[in-house]
C-alpha atoms as a PDB file:
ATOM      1  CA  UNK A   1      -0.664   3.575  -6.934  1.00  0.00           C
ATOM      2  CA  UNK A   2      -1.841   5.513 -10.107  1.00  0.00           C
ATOM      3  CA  UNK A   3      -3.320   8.694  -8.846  1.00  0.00           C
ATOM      4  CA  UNK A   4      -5.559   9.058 -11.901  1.00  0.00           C
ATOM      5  CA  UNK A   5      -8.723   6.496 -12.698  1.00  0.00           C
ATOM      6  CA  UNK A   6     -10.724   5.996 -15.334  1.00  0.00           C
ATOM      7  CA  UNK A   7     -14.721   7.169 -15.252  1.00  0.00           C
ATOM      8  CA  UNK A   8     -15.694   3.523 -14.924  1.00  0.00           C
ATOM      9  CA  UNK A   9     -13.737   2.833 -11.953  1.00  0.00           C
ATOM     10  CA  UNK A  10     -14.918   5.759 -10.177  1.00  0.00           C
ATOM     11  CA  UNK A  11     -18.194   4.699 -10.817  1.00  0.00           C
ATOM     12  CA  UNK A  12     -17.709   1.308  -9.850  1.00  0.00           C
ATOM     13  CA  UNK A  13     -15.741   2.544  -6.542  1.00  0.00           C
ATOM     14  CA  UNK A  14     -19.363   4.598  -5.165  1.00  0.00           C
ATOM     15  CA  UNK A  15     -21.155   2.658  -2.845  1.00  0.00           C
ATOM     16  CA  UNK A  16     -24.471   1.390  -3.428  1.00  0.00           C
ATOM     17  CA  UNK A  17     -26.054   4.129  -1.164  1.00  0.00           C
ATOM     18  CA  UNK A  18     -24.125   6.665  -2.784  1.00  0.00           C
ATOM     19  CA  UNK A  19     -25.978   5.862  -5.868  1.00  0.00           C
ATOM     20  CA  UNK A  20     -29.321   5.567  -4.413  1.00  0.00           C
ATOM     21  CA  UNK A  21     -29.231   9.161  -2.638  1.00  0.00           C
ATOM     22  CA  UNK A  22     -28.338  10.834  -6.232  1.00  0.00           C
ATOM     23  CA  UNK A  23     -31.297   9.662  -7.880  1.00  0.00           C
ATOM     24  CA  UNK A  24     -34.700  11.439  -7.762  1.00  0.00           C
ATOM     25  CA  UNK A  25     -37.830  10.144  -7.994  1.00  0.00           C
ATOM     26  CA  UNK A  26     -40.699  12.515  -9.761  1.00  0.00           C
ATOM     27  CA  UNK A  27     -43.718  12.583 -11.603  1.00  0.00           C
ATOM     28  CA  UNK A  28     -43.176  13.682 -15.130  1.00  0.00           C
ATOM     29  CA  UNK A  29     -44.797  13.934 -18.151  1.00  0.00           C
ATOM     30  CA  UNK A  30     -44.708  12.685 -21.970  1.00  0.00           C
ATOM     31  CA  UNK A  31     -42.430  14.661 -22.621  1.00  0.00           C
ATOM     32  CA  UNK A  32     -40.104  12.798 -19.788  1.00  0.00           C
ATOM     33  CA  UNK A  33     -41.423   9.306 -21.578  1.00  0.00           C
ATOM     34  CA  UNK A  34     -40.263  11.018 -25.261  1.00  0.00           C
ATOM     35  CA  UNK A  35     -37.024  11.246 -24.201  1.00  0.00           C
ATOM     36  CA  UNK A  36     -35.882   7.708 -23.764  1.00  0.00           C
ATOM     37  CA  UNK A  37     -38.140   5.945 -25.724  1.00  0.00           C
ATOM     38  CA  UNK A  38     -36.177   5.081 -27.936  1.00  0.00           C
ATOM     39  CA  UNK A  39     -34.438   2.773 -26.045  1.00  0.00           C
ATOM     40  CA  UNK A  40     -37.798   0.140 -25.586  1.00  0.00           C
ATOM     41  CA  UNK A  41     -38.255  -2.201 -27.443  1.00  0.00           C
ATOM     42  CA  UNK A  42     -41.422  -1.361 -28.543  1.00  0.00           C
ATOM     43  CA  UNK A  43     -41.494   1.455 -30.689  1.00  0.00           C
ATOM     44  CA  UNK A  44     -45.176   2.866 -30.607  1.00  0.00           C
ATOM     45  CA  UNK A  45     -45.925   5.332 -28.092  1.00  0.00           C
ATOM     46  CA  UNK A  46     -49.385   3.942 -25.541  1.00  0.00           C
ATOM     47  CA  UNK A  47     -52.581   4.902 -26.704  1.00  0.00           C
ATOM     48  CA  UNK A  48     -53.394   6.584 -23.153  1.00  0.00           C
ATOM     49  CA  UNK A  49     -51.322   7.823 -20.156  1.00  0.00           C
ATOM     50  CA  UNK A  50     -52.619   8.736 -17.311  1.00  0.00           C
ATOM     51  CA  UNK A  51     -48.945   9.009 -14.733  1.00  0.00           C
ATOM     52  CA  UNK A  52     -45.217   9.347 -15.505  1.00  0.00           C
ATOM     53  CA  UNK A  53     -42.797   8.576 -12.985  1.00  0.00           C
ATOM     54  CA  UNK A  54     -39.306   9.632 -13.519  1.00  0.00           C
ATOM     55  CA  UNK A  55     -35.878   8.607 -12.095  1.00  0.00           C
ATOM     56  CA  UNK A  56     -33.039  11.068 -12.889  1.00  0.00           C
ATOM     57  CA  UNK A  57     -29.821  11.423 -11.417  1.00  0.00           C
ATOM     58  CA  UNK A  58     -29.293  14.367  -9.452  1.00  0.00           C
ATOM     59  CA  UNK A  59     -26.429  15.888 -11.917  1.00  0.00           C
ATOM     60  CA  UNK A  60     -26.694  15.826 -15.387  1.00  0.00           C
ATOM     61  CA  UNK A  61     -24.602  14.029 -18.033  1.00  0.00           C
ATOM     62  CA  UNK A  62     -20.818  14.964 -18.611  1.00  0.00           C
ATOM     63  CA  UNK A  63     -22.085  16.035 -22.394  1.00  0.00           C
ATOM     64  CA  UNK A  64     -24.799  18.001 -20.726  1.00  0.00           C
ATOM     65  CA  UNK A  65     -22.795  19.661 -18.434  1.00  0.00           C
ATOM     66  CA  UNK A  66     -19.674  20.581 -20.749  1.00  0.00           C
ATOM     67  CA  UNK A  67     -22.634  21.836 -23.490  1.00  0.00           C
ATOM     68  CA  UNK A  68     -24.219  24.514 -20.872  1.00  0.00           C
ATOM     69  CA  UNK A  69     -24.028  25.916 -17.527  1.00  0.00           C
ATOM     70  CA  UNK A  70     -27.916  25.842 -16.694  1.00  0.00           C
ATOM     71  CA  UNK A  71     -27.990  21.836 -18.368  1.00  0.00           C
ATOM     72  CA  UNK A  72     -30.661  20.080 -16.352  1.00  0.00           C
ATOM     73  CA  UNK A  73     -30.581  16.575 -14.415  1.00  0.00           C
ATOM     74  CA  UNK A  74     -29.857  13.402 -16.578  1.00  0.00           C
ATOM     75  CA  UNK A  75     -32.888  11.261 -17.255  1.00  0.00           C
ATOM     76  CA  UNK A  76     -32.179   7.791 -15.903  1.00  0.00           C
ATOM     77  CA  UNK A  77     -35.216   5.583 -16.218  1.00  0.00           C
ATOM     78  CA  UNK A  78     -39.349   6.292 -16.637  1.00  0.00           C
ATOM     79  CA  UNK A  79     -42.347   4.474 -16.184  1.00  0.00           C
ATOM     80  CA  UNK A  80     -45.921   5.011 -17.759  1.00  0.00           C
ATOM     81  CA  UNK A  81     -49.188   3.682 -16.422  1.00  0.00           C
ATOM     82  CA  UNK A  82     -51.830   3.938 -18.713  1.00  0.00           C
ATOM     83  CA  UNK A  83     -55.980   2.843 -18.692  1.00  0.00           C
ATOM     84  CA  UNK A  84     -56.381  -0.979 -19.319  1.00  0.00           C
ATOM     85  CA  UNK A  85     -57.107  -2.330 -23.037  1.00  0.00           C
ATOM     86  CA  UNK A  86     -60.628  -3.328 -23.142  1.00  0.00           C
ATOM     87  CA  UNK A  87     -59.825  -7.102 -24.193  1.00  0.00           C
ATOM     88  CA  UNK A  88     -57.182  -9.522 -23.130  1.00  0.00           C
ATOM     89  CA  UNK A  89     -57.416 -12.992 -23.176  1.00  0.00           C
ATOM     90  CA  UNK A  90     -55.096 -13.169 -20.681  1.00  0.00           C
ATOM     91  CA  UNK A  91     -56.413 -11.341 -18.371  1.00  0.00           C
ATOM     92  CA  UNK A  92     -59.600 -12.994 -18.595  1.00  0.00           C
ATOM     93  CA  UNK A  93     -57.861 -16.276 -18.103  1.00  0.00           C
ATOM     94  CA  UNK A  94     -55.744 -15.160 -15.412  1.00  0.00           C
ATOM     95  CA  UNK A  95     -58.254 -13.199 -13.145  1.00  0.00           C
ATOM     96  CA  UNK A  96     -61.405 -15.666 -13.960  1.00  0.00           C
ATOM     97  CA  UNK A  97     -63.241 -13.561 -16.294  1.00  0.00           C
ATOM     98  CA  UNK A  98     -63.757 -11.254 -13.803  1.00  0.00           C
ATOM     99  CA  UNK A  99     -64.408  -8.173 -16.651  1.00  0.00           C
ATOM    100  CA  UNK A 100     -64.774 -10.707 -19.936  1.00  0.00           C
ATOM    101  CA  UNK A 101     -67.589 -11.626 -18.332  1.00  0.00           C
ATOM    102  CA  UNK A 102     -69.430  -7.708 -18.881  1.00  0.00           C
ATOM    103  CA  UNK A 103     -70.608  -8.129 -22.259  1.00  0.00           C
ATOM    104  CA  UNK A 104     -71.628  -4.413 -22.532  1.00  0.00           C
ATOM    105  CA  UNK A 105     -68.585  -2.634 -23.795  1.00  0.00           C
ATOM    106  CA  UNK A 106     -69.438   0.804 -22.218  1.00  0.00           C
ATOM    107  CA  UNK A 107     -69.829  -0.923 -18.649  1.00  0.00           C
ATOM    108  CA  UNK A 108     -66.567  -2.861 -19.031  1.00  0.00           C
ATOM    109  CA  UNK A 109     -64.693  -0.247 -19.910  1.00  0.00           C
ATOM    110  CA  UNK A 110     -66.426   1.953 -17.038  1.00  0.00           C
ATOM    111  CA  UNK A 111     -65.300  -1.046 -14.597  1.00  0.00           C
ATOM    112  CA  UNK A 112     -62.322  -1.516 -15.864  1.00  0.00           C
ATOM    113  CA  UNK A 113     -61.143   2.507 -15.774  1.00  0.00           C
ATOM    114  CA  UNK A 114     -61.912   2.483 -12.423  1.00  0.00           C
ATOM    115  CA  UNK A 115     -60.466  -0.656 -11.186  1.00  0.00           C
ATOM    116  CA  UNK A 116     -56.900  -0.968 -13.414  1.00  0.00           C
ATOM    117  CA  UNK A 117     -54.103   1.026 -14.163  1.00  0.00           C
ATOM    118  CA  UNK A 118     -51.775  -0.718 -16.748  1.00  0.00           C
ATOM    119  CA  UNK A 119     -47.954  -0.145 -16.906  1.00  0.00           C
ATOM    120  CA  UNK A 120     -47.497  -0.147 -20.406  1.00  0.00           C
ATOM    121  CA  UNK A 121     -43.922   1.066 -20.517  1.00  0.00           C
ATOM    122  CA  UNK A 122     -40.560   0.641 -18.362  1.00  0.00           C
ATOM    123  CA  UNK A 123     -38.023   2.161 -20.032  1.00  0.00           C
ATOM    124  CA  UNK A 124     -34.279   2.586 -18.507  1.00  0.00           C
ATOM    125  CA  UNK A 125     -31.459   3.968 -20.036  1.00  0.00           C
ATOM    126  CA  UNK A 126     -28.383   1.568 -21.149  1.00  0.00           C
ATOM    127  CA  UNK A 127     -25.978   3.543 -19.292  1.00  0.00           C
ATOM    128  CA  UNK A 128     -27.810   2.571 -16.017  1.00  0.00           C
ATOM    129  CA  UNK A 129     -29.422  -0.959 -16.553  1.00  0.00           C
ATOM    130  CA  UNK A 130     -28.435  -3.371 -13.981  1.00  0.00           C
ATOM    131  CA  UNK A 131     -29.018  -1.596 -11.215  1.00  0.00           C
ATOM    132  CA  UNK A 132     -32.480  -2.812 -10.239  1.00  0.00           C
ATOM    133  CA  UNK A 133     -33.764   0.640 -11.166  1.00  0.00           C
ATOM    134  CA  UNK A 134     -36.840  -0.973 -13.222  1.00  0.00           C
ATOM    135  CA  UNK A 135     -37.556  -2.795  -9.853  1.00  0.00           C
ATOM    136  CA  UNK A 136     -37.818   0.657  -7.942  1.00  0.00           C
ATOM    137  CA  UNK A 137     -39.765   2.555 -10.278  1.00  0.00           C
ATOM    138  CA  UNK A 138     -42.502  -0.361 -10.583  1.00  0.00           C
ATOM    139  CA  UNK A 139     -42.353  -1.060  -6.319  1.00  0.00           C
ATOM    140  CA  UNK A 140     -42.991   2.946  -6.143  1.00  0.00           C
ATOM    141  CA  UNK A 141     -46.274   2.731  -8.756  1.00  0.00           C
ATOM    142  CA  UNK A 142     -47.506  -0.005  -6.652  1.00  0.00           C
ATOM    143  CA  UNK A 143     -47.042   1.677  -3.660  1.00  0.00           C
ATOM    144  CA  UNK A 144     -49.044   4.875  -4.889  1.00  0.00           C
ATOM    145  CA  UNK A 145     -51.526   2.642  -7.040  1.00  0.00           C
ATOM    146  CA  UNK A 146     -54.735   4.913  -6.778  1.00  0.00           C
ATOM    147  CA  UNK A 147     -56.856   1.636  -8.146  1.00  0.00           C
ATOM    148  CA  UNK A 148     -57.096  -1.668  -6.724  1.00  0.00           C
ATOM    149  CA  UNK A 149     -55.602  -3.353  -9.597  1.00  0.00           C
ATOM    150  CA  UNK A 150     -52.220  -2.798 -11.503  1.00  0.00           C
ATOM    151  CA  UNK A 151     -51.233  -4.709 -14.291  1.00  0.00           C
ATOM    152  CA  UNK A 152     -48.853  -5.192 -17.063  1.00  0.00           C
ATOM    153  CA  UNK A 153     -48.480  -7.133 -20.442  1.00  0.00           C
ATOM    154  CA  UNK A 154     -44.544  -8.172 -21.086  1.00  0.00           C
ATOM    155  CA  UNK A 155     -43.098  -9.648 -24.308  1.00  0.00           C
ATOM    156  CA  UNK A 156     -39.612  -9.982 -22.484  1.00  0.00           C
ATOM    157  CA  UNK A 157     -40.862 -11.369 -19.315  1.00  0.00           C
ATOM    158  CA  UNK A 158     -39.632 -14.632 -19.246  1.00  0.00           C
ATOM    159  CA  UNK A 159     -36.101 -12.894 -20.005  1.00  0.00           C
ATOM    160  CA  UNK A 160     -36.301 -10.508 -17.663  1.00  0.00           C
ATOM    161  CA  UNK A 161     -39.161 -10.927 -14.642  1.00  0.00           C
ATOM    162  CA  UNK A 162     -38.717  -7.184 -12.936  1.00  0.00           C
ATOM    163  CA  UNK A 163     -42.397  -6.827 -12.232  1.00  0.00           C
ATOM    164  CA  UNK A 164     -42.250  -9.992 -10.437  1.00  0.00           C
ATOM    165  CA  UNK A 165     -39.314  -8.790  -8.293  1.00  0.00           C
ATOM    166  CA  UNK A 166     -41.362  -5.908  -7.712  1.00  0.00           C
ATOM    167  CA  UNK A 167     -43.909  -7.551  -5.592  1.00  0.00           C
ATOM    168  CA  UNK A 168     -46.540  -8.252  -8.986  1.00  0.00           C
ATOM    169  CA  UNK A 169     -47.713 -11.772  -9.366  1.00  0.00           C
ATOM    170  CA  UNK A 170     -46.991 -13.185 -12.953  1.00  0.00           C
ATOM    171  CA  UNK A 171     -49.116 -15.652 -15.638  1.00  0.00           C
ATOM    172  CA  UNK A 172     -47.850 -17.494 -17.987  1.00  0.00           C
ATOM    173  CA  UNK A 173     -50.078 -19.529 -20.229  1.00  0.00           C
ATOM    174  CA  UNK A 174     -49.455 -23.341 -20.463  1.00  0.00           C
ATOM    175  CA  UNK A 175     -48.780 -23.933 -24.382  1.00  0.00           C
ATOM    176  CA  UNK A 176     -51.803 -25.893 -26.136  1.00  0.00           C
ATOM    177  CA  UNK A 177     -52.344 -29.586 -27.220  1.00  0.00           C
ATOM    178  CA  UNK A 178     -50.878 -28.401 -30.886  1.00  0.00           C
ATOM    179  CA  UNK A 179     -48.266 -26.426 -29.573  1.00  0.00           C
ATOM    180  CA  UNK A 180     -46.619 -28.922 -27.230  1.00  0.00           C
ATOM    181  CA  UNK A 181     -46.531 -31.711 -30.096  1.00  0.00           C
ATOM    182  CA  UNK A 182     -45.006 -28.596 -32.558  1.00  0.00           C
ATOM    183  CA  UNK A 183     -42.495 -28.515 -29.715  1.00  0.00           C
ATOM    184  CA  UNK A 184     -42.201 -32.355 -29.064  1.00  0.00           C
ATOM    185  CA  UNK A 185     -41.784 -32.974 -33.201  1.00  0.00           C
ATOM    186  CA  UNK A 186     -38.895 -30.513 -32.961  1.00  0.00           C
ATOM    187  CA  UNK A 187     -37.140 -31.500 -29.883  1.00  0.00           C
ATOM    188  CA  UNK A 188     -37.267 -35.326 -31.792  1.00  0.00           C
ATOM    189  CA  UNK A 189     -35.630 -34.018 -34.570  1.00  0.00           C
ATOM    190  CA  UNK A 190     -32.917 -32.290 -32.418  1.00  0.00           C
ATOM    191  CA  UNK A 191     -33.878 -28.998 -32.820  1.00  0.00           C
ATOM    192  CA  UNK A 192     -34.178 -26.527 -29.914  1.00  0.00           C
ATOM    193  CA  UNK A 193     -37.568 -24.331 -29.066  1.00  0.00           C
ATOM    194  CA  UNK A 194     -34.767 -21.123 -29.070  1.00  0.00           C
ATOM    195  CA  UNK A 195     -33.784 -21.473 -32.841  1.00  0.00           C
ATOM    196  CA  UNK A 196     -37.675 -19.769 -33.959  1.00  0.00           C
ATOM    197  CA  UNK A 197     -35.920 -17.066 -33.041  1.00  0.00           C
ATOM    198  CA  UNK A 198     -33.879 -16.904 -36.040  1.00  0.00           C
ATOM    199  CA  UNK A 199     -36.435 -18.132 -39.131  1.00  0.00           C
ATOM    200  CA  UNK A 200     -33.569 -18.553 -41.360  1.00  0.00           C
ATOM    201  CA  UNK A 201     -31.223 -20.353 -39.929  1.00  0.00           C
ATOM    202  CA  UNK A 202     -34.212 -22.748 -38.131  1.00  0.00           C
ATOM    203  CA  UNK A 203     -35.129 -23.715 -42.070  1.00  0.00           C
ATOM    204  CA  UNK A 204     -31.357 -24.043 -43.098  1.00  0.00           C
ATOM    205  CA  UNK A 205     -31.202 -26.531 -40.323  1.00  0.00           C
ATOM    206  CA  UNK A 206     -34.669 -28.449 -41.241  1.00  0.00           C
ATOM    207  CA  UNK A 207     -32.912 -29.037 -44.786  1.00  0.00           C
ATOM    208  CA  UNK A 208     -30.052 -30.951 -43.462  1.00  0.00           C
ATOM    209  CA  UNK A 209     -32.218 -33.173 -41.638  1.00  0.00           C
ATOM    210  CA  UNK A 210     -33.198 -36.518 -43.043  1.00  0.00           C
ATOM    211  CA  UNK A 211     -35.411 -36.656 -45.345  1.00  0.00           C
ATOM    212  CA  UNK A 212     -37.765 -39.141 -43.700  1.00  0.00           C
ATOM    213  CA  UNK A 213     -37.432 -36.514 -40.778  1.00  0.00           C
ATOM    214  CA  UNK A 214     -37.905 -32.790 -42.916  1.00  0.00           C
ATOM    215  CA  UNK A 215     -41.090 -34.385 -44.108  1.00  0.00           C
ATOM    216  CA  UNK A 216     -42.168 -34.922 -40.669  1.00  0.00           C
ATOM    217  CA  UNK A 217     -41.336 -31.716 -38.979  1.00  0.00           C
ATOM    218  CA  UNK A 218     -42.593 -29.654 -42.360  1.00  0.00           C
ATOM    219  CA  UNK A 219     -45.669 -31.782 -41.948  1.00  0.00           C
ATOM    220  CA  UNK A 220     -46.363 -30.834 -38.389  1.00  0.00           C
ATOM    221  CA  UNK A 221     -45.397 -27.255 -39.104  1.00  0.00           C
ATOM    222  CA  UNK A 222     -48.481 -26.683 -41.345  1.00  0.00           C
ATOM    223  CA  UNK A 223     -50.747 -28.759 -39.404  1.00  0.00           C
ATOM    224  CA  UNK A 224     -49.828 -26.726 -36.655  1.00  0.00           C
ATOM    225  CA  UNK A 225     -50.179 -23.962 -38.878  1.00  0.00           C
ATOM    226  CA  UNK A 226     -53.702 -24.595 -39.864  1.00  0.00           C
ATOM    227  CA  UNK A 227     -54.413 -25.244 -36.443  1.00  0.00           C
ATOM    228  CA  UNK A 228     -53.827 -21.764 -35.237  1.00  0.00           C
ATOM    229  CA  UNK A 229     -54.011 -20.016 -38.091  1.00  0.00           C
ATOM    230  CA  UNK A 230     -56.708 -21.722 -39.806  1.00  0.00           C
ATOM    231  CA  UNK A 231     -55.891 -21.946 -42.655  1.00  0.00           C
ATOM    232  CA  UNK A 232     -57.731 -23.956 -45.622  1.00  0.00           C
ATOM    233  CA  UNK A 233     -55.856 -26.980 -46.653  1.00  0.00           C
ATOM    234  CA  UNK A 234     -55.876 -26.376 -50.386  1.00  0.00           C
ATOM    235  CA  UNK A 235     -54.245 -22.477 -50.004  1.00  0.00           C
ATOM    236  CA  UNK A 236     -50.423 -23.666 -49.879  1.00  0.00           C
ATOM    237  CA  UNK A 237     -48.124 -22.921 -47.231  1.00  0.00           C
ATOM    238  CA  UNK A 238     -45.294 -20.778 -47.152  1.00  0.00           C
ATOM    239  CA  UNK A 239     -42.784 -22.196 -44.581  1.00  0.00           C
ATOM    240  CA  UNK A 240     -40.935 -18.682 -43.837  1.00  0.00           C
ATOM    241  CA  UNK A 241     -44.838 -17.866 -42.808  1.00  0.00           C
ATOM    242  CA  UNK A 242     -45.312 -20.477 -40.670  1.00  0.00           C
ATOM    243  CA  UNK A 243     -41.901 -20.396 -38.827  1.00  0.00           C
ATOM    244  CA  UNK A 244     -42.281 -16.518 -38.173  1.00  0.00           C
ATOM    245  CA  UNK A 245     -45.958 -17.202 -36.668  1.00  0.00           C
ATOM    246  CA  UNK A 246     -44.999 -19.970 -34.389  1.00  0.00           C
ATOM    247  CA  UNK A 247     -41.871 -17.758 -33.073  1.00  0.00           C
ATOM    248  CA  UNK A 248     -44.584 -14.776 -32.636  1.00  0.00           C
ATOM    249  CA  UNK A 249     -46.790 -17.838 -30.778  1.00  0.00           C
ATOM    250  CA  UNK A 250     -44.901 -19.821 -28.895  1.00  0.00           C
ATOM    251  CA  UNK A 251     -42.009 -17.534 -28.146  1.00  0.00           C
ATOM    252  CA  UNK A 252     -43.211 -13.936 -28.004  1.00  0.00           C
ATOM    253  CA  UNK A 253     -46.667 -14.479 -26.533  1.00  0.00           C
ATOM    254  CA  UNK A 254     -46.047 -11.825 -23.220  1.00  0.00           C
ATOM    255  CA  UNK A 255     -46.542 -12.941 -20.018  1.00  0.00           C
ATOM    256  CA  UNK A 256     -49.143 -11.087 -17.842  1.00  0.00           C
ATOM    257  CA  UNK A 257     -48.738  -9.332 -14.217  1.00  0.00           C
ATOM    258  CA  UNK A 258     -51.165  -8.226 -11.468  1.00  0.00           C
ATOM    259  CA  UNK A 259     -51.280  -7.182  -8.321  1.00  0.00           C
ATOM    260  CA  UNK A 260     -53.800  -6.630  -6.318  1.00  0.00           C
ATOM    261  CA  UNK A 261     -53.928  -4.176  -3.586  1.00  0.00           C
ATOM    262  CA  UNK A 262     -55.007  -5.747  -0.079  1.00  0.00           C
END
């Protein structure tokens, strides 16, 4: 047997439990959320925080370690809760209008401060996704919710549904009347919902259709287009535009969380 391993393999030889007991669990502070947030995919930092919680692995980093004697633990993964935006149409759809319906901005925002907390960031870092870390951190803020109400906006949650795993419940919007025949027109003409994803190549492939089919699917694009948009039918239509807004529609649109506490 080859008495030396690779860094991998001992990794990959530690038991789960192992793992687990050399991670610590902390509340930090923006400066803790600065550190790896480069590594979400949204780059703006949240208007408001209100608690950090930070995962970090009980020694720090080889790089750390071989750069100085004192180096501290290696951040591993940190979540931010912050106070709830004042609008969302999907939370007003989701939890029945419950604070839409509080026309007076000052007493909506009063009710909602003291009833939400919003976790507006999850960030792990690449060396340690996989691990269900994301899971623990959100099951931990839930635990130690100090309002009735958590909830959370994701762009990637129908890739990845951690919050649901978590214990939150999640709501996804059923597409509209316009959307679903956007969708139907395309799925006619062979094309698959996934390729708005890539503009470009979606149009390259709408030229080599038929022409009898390219007119129809560029004719439903802008009337879907002026359906959403709104558009005035006489101010020309730019089909780059309109592919990029029905990817940020129909495929982007985030998917929206909540738990309540019993």
């Amino acid at each position: 047997m080859n008495a030396f391993t690779t860094l991998p393999q001992r990794f990959h030889s530690r038991t789960a439990a192992a793992l687990e007991d050399s991670l610590l669990l902390r509340e930090g502070d923006v400066t803790d959320y600065a550190a790896l947030a480069e590594h979400h995919y949204l780059t703006a930092r949240p208007a408001t925080m209100t608690r950090v919680l930070v995962l970090e692995h009980a020694a720090p980093s080889i790089s750390a370690r071989f750069g100085r004697a004192d180096a501290a633990p290696a951040l591993v993964a940190v979540l931010v809760e912050s106070l709830p935006p004042l609008n969302s149409a999907l939370r007003d759809w989701a939890m029945h209008n419950r604070y839409g319906s509080l026309r007076d901005l000052k007493a909506r925002a009063a009710v909602l401060n003291r009833e939400i907390r919003c976790i507006s960031r999850v960030v792990v870092h690449p060396q340690w996704r996989g691990l269900g870390l994301a899971v623990r951190l959100v099951h931990h803020a839930l635990a130690t919710a100090i309002t009735p109400v958590t909830e959370a906006f994701a762009a990637m949650g129908h890739v990845n549904p951690f919050f649901e795993k978590a214990g939150m419940i999640g709501h996804r919007r059923a597409p509209h009347a316009f959307d679903r025949r956007l969708l139907d027109a395309m799925a006619t003409a062979g094309l698959a919902a996934s390729q708005l994803t890539m503009p470009a190549t979606l149009i390259a492939a709408i030229a080599q259709l038929t022409a009898p089919m390219r007119r129809l699917i560029t004719r439903d694009l802008v009337r879907w287009h002026r359906q959403t948009v709104g558009r005035r039918r006489d101010s020309g239509h730019d089909l780059p535009t309109i592919v990029r807004a029905a990817r940020d529609r129909l495929l982007l649109e985030p998917v929206y969380y909540v738990h309540v506490r019993a």
